[in-house]
C-alpha atoms as a PDB file:
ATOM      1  CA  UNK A   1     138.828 -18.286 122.113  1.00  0.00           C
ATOM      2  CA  UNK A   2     139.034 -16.090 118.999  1.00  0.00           C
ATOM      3  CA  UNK A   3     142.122 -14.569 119.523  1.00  0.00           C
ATOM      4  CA  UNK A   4     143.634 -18.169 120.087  1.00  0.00           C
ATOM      5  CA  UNK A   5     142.347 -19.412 117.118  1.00  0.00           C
ATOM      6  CA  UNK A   6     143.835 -15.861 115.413  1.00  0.00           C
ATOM      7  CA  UNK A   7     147.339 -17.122 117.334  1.00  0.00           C
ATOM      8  CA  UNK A   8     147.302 -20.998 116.393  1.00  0.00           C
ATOM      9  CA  UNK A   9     146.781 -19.331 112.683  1.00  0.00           C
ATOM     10  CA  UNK A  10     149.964 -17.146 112.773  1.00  0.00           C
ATOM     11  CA  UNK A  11     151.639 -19.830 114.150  1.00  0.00           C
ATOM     12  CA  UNK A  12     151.283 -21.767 111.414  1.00  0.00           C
ATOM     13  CA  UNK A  13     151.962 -19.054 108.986  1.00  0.00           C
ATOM     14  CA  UNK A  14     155.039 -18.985 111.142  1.00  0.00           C
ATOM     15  CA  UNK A  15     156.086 -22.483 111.647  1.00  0.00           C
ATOM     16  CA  UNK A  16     155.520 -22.725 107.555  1.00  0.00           C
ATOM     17  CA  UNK A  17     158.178 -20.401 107.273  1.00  0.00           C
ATOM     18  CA  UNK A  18     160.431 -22.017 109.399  1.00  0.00           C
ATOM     19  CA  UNK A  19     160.239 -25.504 108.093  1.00  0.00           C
ATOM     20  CA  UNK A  20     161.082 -23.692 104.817  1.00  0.00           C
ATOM     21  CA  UNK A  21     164.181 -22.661 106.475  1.00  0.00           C
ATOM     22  CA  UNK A  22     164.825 -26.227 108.268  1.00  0.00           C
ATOM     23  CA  UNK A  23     164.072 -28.246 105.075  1.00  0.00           C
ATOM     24  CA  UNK A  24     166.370 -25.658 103.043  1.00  0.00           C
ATOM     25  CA  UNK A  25     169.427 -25.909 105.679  1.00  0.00           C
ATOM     26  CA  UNK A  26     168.963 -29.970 106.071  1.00  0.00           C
ATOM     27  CA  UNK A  27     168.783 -30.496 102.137  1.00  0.00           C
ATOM     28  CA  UNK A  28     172.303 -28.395 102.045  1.00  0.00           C
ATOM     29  CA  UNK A  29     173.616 -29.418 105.347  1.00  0.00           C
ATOM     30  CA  UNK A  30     173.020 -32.818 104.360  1.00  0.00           C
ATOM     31  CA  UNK A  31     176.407 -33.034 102.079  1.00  0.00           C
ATOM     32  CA  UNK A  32     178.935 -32.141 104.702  1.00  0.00           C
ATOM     33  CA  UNK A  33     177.483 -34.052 107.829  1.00  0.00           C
ATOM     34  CA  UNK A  34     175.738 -36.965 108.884  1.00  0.00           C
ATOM     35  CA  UNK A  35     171.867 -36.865 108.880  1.00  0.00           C
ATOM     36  CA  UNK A  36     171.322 -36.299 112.443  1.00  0.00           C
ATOM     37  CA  UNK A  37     173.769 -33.617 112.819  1.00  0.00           C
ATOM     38  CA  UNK A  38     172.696 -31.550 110.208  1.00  0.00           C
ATOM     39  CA  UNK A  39     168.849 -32.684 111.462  1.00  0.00           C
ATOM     40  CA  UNK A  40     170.029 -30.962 113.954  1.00  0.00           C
ATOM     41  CA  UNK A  41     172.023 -27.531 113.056  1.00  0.00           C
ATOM     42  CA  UNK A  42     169.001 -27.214 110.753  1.00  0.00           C
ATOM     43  CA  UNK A  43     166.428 -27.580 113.469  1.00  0.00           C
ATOM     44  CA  UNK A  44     168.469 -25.041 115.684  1.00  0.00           C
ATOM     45  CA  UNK A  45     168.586 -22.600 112.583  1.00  0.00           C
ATOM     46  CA  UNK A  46     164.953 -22.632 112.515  1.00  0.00           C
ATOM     47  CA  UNK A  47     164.024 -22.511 116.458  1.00  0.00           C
ATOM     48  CA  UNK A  48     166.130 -19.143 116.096  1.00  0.00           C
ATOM     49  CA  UNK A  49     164.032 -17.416 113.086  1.00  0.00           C
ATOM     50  CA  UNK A  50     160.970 -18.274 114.535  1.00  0.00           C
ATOM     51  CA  UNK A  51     161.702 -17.287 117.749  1.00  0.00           C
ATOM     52  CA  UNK A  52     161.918 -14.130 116.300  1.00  0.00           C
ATOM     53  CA  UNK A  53     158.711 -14.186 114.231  1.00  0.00           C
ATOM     54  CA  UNK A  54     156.311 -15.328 117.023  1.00  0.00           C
ATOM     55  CA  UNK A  55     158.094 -12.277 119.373  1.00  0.00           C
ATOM     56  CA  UNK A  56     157.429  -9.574 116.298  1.00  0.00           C
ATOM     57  CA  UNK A  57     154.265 -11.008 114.996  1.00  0.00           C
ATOM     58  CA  UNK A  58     152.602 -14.208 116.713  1.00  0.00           C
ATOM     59  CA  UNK A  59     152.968 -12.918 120.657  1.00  0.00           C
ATOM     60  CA  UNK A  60     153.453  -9.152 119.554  1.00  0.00           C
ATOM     61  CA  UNK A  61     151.014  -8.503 122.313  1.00  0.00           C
ATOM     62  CA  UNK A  62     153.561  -9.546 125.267  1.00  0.00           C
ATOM     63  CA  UNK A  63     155.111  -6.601 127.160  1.00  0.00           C
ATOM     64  CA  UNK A  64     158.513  -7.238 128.101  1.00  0.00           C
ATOM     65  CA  UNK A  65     161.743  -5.095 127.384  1.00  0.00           C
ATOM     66  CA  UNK A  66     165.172  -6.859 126.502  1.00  0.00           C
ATOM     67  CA  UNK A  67     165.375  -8.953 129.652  1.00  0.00           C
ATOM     68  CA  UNK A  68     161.541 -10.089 129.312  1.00  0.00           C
ATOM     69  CA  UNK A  69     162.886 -10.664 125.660  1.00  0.00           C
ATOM     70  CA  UNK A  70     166.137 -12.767 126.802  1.00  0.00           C
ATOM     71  CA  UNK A  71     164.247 -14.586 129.042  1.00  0.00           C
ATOM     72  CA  UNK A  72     161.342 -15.899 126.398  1.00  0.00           C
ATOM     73  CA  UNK A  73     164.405 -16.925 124.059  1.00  0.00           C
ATOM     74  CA  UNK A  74     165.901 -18.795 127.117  1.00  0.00           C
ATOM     75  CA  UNK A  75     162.112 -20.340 127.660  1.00  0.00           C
ATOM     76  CA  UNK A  76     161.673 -20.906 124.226  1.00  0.00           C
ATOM     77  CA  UNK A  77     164.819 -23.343 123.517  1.00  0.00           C
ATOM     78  CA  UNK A  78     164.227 -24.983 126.909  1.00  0.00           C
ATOM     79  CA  UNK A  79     160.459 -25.865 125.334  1.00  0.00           C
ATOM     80  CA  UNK A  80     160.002 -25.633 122.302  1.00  0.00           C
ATOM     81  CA  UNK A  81     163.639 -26.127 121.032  1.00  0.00           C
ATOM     82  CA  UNK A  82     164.151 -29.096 122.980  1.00  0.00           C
ATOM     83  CA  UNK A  83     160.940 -30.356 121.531  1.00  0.00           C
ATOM     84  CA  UNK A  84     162.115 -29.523 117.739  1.00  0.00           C
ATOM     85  CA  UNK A  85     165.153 -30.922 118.268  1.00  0.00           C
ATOM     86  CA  UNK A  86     164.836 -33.762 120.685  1.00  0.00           C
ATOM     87  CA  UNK A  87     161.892 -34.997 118.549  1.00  0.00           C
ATOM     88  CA  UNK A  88     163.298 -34.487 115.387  1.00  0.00           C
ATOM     89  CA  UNK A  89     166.557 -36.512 116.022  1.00  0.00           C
ATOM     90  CA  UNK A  90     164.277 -39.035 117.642  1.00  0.00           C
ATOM     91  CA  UNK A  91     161.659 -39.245 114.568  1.00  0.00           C
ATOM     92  CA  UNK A  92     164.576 -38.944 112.202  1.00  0.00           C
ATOM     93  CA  UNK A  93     166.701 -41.512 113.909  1.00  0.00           C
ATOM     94  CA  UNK A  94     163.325 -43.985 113.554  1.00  0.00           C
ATOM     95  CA  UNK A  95     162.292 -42.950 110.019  1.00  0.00           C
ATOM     96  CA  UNK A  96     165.863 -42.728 108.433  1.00  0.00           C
ATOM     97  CA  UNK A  97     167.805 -44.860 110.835  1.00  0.00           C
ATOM     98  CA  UNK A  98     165.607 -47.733 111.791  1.00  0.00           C
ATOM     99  CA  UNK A  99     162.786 -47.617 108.797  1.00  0.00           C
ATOM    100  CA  UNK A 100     164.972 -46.988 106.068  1.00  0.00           C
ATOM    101  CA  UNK A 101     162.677 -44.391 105.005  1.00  0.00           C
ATOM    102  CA  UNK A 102     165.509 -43.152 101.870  1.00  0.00           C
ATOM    103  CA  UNK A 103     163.681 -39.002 101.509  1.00  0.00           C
ATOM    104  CA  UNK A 104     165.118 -37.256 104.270  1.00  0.00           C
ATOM    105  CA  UNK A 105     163.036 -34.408 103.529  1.00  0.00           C
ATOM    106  CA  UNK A 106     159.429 -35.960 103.123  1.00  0.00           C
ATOM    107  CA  UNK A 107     160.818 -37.870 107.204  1.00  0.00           C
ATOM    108  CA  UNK A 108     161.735 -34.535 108.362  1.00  0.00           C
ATOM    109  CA  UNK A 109     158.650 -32.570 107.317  1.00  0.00           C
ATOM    110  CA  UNK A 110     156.353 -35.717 109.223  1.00  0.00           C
ATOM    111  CA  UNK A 111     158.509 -35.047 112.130  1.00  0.00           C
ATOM    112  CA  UNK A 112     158.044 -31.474 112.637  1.00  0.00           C
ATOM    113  CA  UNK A 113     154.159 -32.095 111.790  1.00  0.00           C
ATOM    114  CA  UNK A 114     154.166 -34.297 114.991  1.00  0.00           C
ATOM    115  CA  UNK A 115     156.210 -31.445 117.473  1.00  0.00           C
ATOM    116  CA  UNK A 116     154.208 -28.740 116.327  1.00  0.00           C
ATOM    117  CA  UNK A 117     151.027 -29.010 118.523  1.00  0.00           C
ATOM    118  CA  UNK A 118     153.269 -29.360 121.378  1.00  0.00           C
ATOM    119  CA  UNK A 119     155.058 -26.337 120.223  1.00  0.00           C
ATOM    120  CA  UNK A 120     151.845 -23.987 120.266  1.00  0.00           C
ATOM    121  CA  UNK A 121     151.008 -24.950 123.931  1.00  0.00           C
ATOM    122  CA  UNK A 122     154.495 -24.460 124.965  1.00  0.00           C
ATOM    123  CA  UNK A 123     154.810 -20.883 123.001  1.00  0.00           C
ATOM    124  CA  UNK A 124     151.476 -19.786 124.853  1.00  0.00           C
ATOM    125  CA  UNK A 125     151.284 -21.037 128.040  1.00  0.00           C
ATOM    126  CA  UNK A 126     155.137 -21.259 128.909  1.00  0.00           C
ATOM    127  CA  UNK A 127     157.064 -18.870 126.689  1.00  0.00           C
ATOM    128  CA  UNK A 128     154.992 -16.117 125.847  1.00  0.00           C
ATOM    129  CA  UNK A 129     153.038 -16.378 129.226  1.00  0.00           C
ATOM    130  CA  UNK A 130     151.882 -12.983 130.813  1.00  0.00           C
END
């Protein structure tokens, strides 16, 4: 249970990061496309680096060589990317879209606080599985 609670921690640490990077890309991405496009490119953007921060740091602990490696990434956007971006072009599309919420930011930040508990269980019991 400890070393969970260690993981859901670095996941955060993690998943701060990366809505760093998605908030960044969508606030520039924002002037060439429409919302849900660059919602997202920028969601896609930020699957990728922290794909590669839970493999290096969150799930360091995970044997595997390059196809173990290929096949987490392949797990990982099947999960966890199609949660990110599935529910963020949903929430977006209701916030922005439908509730006329006008910060595309502050709606994009509330949508990636509601896919990231779904996120940890899919990064430890489907992508980063033993």
């Amino acid at each position: 249970m400890k070393r969970l609670a260690l993981r859901w921690l670095k996941f955060n640490l993690v998943g701060g990061l990366g809505i760093v990077v998605q908030l960044g890309c969508l606030a520039l991405l924002r002037f060439w496309m429409h919302y849900l496009a660059a919602t997202a490119l920028a969601v896609e953007i930020a699957v990728l680096h922290n794909f590669a921060w839970h493999e290096r740091f969150t799930w360091k602990d995970r044997p595997g060589g390059g196809r173990e490696r290929l096949m987490r990434l392949v797990r990982f956007h099947l999960g966890n990317g199609a949660v990110s971006i599935l529910g963020n072009i949903g929430l977006m599309w209701l916030l922005v879209g439908r509730l006329h919420m006008r910060h595309l930011v502050v709606a994009n930040g509330i949508a990636i606080a509601v896919c990231s508990l779904l996120n940890f269980a899919l990064g430890e019991w489907f992508v980063f599985r033993y």
